[in-house]
N, C-alpha and C. Protein backbone atom coordinates (compact mmCIF):
# COMPACT_ATOMS: atom_id res chain seq x y z
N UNK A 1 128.20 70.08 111.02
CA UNK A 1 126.81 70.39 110.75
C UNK A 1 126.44 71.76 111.32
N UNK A 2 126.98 71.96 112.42
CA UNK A 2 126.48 73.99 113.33
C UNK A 2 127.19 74.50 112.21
N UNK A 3 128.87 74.37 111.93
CA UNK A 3 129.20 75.39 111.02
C UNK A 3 128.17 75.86 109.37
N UNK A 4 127.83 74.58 109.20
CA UNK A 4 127.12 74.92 107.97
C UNK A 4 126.00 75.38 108.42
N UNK A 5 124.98 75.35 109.28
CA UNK A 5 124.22 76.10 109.47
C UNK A 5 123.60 77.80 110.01
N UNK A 6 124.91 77.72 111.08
CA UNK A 6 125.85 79.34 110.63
C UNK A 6 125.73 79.87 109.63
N UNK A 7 126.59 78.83 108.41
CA UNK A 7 126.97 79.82 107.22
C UNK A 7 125.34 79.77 106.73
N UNK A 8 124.54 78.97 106.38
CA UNK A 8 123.65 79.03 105.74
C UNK A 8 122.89 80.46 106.44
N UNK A 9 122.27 80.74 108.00
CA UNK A 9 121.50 81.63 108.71
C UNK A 9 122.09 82.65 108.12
N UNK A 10 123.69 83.10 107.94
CA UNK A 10 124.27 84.12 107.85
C UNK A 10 123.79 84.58 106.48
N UNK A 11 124.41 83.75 105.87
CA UNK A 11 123.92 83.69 104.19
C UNK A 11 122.47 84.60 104.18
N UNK A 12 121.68 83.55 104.35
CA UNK A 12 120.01 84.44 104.15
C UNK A 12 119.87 85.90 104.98
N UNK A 13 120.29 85.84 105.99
CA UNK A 13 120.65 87.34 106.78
C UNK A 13 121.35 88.31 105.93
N UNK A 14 122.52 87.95 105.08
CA UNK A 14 122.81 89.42 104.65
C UNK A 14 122.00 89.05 103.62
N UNK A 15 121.83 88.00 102.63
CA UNK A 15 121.16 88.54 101.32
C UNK A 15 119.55 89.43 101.48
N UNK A 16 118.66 89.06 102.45
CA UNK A 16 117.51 89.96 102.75
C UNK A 16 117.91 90.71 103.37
N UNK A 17 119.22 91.12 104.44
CA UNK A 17 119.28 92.68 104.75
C UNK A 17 119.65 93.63 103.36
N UNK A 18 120.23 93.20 102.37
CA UNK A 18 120.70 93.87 101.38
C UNK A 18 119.35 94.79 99.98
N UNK A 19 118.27 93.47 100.37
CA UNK A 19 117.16 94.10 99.48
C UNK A 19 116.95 95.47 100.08
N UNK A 20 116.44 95.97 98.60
CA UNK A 20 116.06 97.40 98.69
C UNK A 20 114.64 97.99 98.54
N UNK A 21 113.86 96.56 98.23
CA UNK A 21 112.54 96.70 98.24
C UNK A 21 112.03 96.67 99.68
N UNK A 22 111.04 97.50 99.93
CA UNK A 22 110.36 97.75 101.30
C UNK A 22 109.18 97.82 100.73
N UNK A 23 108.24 97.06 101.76
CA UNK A 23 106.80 96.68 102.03
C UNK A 23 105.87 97.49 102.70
N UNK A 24 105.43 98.60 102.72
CA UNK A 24 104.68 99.10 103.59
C UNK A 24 103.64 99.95 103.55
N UNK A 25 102.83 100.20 104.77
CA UNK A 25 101.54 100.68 104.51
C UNK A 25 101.91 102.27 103.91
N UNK A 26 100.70 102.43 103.54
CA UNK A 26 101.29 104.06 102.62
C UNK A 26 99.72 104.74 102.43
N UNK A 27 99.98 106.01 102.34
CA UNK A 27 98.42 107.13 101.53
C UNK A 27 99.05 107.86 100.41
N UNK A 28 98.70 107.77 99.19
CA UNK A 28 98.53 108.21 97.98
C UNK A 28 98.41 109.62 97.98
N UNK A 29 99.05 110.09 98.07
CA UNK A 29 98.88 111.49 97.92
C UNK A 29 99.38 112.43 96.24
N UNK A 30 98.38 113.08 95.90
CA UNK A 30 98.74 113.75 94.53
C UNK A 30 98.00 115.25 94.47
N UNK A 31 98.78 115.61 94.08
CA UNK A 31 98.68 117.50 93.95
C UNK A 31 99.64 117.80 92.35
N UNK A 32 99.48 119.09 92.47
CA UNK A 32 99.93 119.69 90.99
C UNK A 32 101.49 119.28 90.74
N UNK A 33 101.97 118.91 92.20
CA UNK A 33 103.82 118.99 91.39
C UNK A 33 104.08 117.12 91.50
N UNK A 34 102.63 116.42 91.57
CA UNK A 34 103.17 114.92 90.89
C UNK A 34 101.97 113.80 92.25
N UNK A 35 102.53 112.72 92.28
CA UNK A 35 102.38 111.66 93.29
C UNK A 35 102.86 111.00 94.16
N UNK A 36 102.94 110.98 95.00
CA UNK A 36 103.69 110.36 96.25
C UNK A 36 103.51 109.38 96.99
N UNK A 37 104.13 108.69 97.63
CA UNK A 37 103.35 107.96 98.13
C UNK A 37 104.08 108.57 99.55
N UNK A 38 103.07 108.64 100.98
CA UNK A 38 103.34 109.03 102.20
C UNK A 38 103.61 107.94 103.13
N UNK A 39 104.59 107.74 103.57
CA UNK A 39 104.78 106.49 104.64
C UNK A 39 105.51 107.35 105.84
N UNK A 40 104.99 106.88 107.32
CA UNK A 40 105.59 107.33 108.33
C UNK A 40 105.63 108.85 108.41
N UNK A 41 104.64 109.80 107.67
CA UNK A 41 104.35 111.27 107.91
C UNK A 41 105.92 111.56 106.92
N UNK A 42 106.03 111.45 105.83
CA UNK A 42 106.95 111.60 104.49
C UNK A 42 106.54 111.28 103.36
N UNK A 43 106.67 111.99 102.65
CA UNK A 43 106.55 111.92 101.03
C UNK A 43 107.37 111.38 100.45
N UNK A 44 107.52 110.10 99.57
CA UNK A 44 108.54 109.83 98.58
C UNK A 44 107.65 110.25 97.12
N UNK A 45 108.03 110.55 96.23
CA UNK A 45 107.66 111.28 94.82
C UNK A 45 108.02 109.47 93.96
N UNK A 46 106.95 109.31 93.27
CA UNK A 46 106.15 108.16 92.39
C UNK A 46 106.97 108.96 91.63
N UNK A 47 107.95 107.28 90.96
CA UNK A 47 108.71 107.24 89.72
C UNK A 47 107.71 107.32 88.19
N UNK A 48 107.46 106.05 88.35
CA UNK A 48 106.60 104.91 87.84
C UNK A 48 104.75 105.45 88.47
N UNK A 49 104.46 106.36 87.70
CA UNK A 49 102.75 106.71 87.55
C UNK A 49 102.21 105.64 87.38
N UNK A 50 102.77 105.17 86.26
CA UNK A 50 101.17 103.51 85.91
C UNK A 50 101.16 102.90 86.84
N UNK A 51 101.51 102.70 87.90
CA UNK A 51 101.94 101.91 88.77
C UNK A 51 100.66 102.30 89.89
N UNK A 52 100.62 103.69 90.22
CA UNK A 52 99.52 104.17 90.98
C UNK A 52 98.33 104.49 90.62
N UNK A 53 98.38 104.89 89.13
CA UNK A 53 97.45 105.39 88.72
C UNK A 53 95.67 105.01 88.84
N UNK A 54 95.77 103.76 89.48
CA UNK A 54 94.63 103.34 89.66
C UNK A 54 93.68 103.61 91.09
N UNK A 55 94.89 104.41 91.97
CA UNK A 55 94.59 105.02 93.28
C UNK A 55 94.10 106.59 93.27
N UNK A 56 93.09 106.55 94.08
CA UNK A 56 92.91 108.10 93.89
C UNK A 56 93.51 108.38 95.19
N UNK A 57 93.72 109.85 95.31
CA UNK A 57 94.34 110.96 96.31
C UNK A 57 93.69 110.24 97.59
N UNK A 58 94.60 110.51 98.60
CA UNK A 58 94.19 109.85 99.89
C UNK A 58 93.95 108.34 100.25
N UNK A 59 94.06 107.62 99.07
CA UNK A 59 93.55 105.84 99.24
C UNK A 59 94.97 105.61 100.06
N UNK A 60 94.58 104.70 101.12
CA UNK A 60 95.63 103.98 102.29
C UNK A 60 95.68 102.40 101.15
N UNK A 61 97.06 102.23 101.10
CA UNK A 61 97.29 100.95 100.40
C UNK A 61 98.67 100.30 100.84
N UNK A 62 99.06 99.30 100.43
CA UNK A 62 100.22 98.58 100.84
C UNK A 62 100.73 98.53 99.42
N UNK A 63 102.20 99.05 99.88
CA UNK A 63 103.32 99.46 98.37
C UNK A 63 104.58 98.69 98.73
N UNK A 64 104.77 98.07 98.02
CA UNK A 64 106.76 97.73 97.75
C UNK A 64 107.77 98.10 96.92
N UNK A 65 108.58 99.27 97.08
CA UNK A 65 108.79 99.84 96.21
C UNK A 65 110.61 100.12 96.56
N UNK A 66 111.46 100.64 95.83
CA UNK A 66 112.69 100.85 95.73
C UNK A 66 113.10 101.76 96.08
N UNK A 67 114.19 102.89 96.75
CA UNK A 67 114.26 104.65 96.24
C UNK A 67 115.20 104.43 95.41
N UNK A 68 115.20 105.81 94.79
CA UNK A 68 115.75 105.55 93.53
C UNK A 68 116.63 107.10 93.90
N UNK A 69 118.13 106.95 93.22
CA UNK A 69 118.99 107.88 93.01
C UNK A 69 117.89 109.36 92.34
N UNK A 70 118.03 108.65 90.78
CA UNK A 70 117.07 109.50 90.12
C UNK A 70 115.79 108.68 89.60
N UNK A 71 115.10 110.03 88.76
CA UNK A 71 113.60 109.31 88.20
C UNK A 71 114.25 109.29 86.71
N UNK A 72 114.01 107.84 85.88
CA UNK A 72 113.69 107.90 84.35
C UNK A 72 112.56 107.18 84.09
N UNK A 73 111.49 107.27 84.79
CA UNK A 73 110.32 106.84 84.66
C UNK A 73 109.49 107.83 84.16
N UNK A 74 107.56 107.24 83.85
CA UNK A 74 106.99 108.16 83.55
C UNK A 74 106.89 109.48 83.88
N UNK A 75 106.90 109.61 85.52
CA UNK A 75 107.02 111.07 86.22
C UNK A 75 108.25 112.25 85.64
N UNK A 76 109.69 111.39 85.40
CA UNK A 76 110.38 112.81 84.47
C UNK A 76 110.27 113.78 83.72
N UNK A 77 109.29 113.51 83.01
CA UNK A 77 109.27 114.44 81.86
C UNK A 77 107.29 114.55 82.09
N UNK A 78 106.96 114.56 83.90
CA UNK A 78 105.96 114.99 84.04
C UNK A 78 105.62 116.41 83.63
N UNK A 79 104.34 117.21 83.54
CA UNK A 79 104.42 118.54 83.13
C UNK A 79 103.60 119.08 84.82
N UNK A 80 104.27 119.73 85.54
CA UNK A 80 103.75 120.06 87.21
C UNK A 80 104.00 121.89 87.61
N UNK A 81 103.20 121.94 88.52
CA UNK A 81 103.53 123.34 88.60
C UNK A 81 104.68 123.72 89.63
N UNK A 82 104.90 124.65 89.61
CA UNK A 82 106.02 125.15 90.09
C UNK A 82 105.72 125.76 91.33
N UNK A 83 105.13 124.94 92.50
CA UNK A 83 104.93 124.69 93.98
C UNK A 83 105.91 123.54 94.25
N UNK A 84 105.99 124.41 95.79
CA UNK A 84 106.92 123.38 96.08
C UNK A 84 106.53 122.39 97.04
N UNK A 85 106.68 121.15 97.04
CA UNK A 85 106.16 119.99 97.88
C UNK A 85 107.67 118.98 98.42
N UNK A 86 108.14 119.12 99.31
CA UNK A 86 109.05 118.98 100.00
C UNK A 86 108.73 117.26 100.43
N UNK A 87 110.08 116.61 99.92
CA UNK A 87 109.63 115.07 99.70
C UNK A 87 111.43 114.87 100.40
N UNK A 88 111.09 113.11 100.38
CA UNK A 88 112.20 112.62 100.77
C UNK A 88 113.21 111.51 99.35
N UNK A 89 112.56 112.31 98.39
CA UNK A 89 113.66 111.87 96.64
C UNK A 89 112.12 110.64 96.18
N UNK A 90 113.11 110.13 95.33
CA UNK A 90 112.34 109.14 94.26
C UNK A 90 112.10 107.71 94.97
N UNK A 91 110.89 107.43 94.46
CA UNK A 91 110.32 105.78 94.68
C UNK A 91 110.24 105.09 93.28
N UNK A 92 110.56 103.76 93.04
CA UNK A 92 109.84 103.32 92.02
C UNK A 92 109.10 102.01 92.58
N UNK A 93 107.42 102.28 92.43
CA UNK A 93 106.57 101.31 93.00
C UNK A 93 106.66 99.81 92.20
N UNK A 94 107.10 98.77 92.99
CA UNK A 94 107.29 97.32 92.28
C UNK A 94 105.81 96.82 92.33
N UNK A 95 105.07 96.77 93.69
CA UNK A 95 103.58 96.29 93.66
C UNK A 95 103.01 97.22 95.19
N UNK A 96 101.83 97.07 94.73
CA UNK A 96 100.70 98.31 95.22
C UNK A 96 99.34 97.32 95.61
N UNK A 97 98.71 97.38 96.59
CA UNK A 97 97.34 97.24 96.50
C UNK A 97 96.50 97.99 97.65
């Protein structure tokens, strides 16, 4: 009965260390070269726009979201200016409020 409950604790331990979704508080930040969301004084760059779009600049919200290698979301083939805003790569937001 301990061994199986071992394996079971272990079990749920790696499968939630392995998620890649993270939960956390965040500020909305958006300027000319896109949207971000800011966690811990960092920028990750918003894959997935529809996703925020209902936040304006500066709203503090709670996000769960992925990083992502690259973007093939709405933001790719965003049209932004050519400033530079120094981020830590791609997010794609799963849920926001």
């Amino acid at each position: 009965m301990k061994k199986i409950l071992i394996v079971v604790v272990s079990s749920y331990l790696v499968l939630t260390s392995c998620s890649k979704a993270t939960n956390k508080n965040a500020i909305v930040v958006r300027d000319c070269t896109g949207t971000y969301l800011q966690i811990d004084g960092k920028d990750y760059q918003v894959c997935n726009l529809e996703k925020v779009a209902a936040f304006q600049d500066r709203t503090a919200v709670t996000a769960t979201y992925k990083k992502l290698a690259e973007c093939n979301g709405s933001a790719k083939d965003a049209i932004v200016c050519m400033m530079l805003h120094s981020n830590e790569g791609w997010i794609e937001v799963t849920d926001i409020k």
